[in-house]
Protein backbone atom coordinates (compact mmCIF):
# COMPACT_ATOMS: atom_id res chain seq x y z
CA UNK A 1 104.86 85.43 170.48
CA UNK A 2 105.29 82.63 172.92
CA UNK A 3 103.05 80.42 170.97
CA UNK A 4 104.58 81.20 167.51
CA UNK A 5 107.94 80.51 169.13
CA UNK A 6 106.40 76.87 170.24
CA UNK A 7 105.83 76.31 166.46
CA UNK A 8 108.89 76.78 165.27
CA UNK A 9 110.50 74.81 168.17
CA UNK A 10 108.29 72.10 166.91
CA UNK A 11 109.53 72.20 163.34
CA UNK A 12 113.00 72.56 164.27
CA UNK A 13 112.55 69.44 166.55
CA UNK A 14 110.71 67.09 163.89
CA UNK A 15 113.41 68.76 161.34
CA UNK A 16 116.07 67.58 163.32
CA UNK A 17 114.99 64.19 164.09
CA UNK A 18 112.81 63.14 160.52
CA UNK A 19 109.90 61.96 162.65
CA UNK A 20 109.16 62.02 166.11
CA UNK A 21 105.88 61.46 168.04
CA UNK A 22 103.91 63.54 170.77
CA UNK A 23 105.87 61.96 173.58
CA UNK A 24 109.14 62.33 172.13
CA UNK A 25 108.68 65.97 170.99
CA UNK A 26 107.32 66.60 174.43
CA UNK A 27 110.18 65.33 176.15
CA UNK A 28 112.64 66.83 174.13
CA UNK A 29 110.74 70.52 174.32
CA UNK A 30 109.02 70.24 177.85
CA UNK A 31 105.81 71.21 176.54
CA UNK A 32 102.78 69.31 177.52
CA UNK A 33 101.03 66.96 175.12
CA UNK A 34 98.53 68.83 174.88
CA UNK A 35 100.08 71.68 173.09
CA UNK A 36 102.10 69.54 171.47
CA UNK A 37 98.95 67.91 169.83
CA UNK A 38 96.90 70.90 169.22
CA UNK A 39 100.03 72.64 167.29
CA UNK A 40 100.69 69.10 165.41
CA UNK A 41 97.35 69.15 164.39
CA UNK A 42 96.89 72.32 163.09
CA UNK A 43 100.32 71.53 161.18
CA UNK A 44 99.03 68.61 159.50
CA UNK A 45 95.63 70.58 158.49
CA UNK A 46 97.45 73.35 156.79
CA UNK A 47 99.73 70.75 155.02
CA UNK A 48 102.82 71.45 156.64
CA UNK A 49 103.08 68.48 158.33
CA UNK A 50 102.61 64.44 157.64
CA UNK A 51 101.50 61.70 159.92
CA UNK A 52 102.28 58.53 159.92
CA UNK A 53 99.39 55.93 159.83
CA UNK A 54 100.63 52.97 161.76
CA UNK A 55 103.39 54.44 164.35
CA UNK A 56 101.65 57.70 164.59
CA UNK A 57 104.90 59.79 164.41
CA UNK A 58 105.10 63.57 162.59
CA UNK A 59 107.69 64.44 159.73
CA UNK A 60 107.93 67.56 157.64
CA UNK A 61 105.59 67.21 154.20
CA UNK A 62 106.92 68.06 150.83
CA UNK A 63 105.02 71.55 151.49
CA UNK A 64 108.85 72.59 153.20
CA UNK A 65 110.06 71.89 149.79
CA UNK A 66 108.32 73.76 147.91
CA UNK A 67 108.82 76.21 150.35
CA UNK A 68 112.62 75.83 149.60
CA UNK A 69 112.10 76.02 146.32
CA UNK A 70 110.46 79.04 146.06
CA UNK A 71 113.37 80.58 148.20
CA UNK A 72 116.05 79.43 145.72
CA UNK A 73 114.50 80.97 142.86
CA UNK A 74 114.67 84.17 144.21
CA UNK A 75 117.84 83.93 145.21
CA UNK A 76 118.53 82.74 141.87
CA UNK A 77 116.39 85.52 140.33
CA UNK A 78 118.30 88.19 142.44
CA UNK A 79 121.68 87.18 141.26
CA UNK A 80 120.52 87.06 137.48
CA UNK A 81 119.23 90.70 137.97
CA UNK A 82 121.71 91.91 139.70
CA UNK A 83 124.11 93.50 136.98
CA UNK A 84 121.68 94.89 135.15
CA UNK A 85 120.11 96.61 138.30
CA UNK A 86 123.20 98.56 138.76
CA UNK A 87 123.67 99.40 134.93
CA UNK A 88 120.17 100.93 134.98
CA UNK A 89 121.03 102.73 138.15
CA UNK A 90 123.47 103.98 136.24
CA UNK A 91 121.56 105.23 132.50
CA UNK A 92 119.15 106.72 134.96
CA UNK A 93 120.80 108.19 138.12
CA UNK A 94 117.59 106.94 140.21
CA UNK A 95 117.24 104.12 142.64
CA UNK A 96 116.55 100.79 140.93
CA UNK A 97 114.08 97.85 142.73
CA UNK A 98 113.49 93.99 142.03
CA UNK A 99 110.31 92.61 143.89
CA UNK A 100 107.97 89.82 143.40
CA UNK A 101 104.48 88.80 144.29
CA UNK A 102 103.55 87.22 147.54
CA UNK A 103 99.77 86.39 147.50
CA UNK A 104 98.19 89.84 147.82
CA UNK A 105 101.41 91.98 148.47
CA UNK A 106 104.79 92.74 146.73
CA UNK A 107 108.37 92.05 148.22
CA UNK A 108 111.29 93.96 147.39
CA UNK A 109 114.10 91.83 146.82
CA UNK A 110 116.92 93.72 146.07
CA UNK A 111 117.94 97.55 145.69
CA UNK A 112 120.27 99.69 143.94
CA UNK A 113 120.79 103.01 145.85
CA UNK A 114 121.56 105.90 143.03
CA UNK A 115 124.54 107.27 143.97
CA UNK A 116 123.00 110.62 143.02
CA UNK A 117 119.96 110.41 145.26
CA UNK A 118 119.90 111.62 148.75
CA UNK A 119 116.48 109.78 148.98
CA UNK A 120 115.33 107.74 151.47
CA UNK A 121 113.17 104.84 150.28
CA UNK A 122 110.48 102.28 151.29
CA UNK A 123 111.54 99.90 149.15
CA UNK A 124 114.57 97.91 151.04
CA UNK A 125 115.03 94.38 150.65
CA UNK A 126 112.34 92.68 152.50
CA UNK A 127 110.19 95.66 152.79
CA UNK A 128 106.32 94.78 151.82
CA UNK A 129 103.88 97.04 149.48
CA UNK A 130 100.14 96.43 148.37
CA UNK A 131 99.48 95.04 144.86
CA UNK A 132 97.53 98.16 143.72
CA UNK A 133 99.39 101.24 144.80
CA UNK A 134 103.17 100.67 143.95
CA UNK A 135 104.11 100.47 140.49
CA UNK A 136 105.25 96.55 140.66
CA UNK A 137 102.17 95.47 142.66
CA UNK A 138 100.21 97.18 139.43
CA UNK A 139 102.08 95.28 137.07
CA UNK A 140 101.16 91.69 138.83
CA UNK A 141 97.79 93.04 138.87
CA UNK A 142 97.54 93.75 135.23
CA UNK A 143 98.45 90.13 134.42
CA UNK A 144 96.00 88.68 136.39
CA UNK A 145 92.69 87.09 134.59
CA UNK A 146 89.09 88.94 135.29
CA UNK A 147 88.26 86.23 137.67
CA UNK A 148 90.89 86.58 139.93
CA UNK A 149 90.90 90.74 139.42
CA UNK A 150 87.73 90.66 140.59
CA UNK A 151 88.12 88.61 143.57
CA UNK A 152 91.03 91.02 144.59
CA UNK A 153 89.18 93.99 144.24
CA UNK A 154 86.29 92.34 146.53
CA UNK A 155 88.68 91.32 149.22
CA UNK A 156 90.96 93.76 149.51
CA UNK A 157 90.90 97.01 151.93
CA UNK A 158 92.42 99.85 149.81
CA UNK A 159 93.53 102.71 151.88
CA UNK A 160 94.59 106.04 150.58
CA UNK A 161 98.22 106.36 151.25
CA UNK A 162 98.39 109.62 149.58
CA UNK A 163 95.78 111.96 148.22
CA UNK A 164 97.18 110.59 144.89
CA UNK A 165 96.10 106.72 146.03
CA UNK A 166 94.04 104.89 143.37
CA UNK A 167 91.60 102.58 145.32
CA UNK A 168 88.29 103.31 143.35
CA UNK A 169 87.63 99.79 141.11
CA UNK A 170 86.55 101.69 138.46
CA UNK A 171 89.92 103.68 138.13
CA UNK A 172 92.37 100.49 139.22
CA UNK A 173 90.69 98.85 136.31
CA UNK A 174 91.54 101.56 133.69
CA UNK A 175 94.60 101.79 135.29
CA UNK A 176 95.48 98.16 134.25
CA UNK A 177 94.27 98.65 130.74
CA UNK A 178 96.81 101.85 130.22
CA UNK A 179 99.68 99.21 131.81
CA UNK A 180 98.94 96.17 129.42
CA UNK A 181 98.96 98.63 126.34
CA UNK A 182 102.22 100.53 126.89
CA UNK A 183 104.11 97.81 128.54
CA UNK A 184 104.99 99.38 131.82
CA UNK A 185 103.13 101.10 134.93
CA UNK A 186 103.73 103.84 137.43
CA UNK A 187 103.22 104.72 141.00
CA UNK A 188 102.73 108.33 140.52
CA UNK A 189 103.22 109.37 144.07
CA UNK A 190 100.40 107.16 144.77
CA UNK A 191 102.69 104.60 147.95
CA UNK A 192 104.71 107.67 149.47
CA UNK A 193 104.15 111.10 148.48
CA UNK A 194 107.17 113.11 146.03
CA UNK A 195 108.21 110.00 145.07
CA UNK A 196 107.42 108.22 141.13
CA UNK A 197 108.56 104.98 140.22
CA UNK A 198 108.33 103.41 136.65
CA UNK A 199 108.03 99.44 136.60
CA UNK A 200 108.67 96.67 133.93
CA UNK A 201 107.91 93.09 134.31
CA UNK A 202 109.97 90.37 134.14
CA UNK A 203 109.00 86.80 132.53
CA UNK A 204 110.31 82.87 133.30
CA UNK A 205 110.81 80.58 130.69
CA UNK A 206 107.05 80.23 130.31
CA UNK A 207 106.04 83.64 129.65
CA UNK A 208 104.81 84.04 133.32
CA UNK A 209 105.58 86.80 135.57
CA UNK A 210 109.23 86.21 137.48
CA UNK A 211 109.61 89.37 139.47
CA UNK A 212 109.32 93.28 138.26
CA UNK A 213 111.91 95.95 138.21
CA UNK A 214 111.08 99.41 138.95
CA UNK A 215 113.24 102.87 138.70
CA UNK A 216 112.19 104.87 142.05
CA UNK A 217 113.07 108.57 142.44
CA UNK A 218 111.85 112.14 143.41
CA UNK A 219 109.03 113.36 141.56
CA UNK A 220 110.69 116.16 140.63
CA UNK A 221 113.11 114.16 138.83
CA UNK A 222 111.14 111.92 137.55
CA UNK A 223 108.71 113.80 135.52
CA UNK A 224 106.18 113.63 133.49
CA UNK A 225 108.13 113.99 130.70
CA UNK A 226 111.03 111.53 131.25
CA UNK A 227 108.34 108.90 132.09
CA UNK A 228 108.44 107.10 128.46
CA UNK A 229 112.42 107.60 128.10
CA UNK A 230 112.40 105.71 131.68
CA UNK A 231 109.87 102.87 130.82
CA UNK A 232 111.62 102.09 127.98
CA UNK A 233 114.75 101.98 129.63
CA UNK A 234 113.30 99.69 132.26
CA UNK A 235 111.67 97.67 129.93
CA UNK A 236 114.84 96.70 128.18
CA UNK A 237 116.46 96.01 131.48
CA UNK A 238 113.90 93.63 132.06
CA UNK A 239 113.85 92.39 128.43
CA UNK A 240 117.53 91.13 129.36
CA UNK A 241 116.75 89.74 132.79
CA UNK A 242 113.70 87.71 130.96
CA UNK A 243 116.12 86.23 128.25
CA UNK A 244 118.89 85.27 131.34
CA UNK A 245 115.61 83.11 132.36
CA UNK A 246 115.02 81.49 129.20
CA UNK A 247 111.99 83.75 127.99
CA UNK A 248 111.89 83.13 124.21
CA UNK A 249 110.04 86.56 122.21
């Protein structure tokens, strides 16, 4: 923790100032050069960080700004999706989700807590999921391209969260097939055990997943049989939220 802390002091202080050198942060922090240059350095390998060729001195790269960027589109996402979060909360009397995808894990956004639901969820904003056992990690699966699916499936350790957990290929796979053809997937107790939630995508402007909604409730409300009535419903939600981002059909 104490070095992580060092890093971010480092930031802050090149943040602050624009540029600054290995004396001058040293001074200013009262860390030795030495750390100083070995947390520079690994700054400027992963990108994060610029140096200057002739006076030597660090600034922040444009990697902060993308950074930024990504940031404001979710909080621009969020507020789009907002309203119609808590009118599908509403059709359906369950807990309604927004999440994205962050490299090989989902983030939940935001959530609207059914006012009919004593039921305590995993998915608060901020909370983290796997890809292939939640019912919005599925979706962002389903769009990927067999390259990259296979990659995933190669790299990533699956564990059984429940005895309903998919993590054979073989069945992930077929999973994905049944979620491209009907338009929505779902976690069928598969993340946390008596609980079913029924996801939609949304799309940006360029037809590219923005985010995914899901409807999250007890299995026994959620049942087999009200699974369709619910994708639909979630599906138009997300319809709307795609058209707020300029997704043309």
């Amino acid at each position: 923790m104490k070095s992580l802390n060092k890093v971010l002091d480092i930031i802050d202080a090149v943040a602050r100032e624009g540029k600054a050198g290995i004396r001058e942060l040293s001074y200013q922090l009262a860390f030795p050069p030495s750390t100083i240059h070995r947390i520079v350095a690994a700054l400027v390998e992963r990108g994060y960080f610029t140096q200057d060729p002739v006076t030597k001195a660090y600034a922040l790269s444009v990697r902060f700004l993308e950074l930024g960027t990504l940031v404001q589109d979710q909080f621009h996402l969020t507020s789009i999706a907002r309203p119609f979060l808590k009118r599908l909360m509403l059709e359906t009397r369950e807990s309604v989700n927004l999440a994205i995808q962050t490299g090989d894990k989902v983030v939940y956004l935001d959530h609207v807590k059914s006012d009919y639901s004593m039921l305590r969820l995993f998915t608060r904003p901020g909370a983290q999921a796997p890809l292939y056992c939640t019912g919005v990690g599925k979706l962002f699966l389903s769009c990927m391209s067999q390259m990259e699916l296979n990659t995933y499936l190669k790299t990533t350790e699956r564990i059984s969260f429940t005895p309903h957990t998919l993590v054979e290929k073989e069945r992930i796979r077929q999973e994905l097939t049944c979620i491209q053809n009907q338009g929505f997937s779902v976690d069928n107790e598969e993340m946390e055990e008596g609980v079913r939630c029924v996801a939609a995508l949304i799309l940006d402007h360029t037809g590219n997943p923005a985010g995914a909604v899901s409807i999250s409730g007890a299995a026994m409300r959620i049942t087999a049989d009200r699974i369709k009535a619910i994708g639909d419903l979630v599906k138009d939600c997300t319809t709307e939220i795609s058209r707020q981002l300029g997704f043309k059909t």
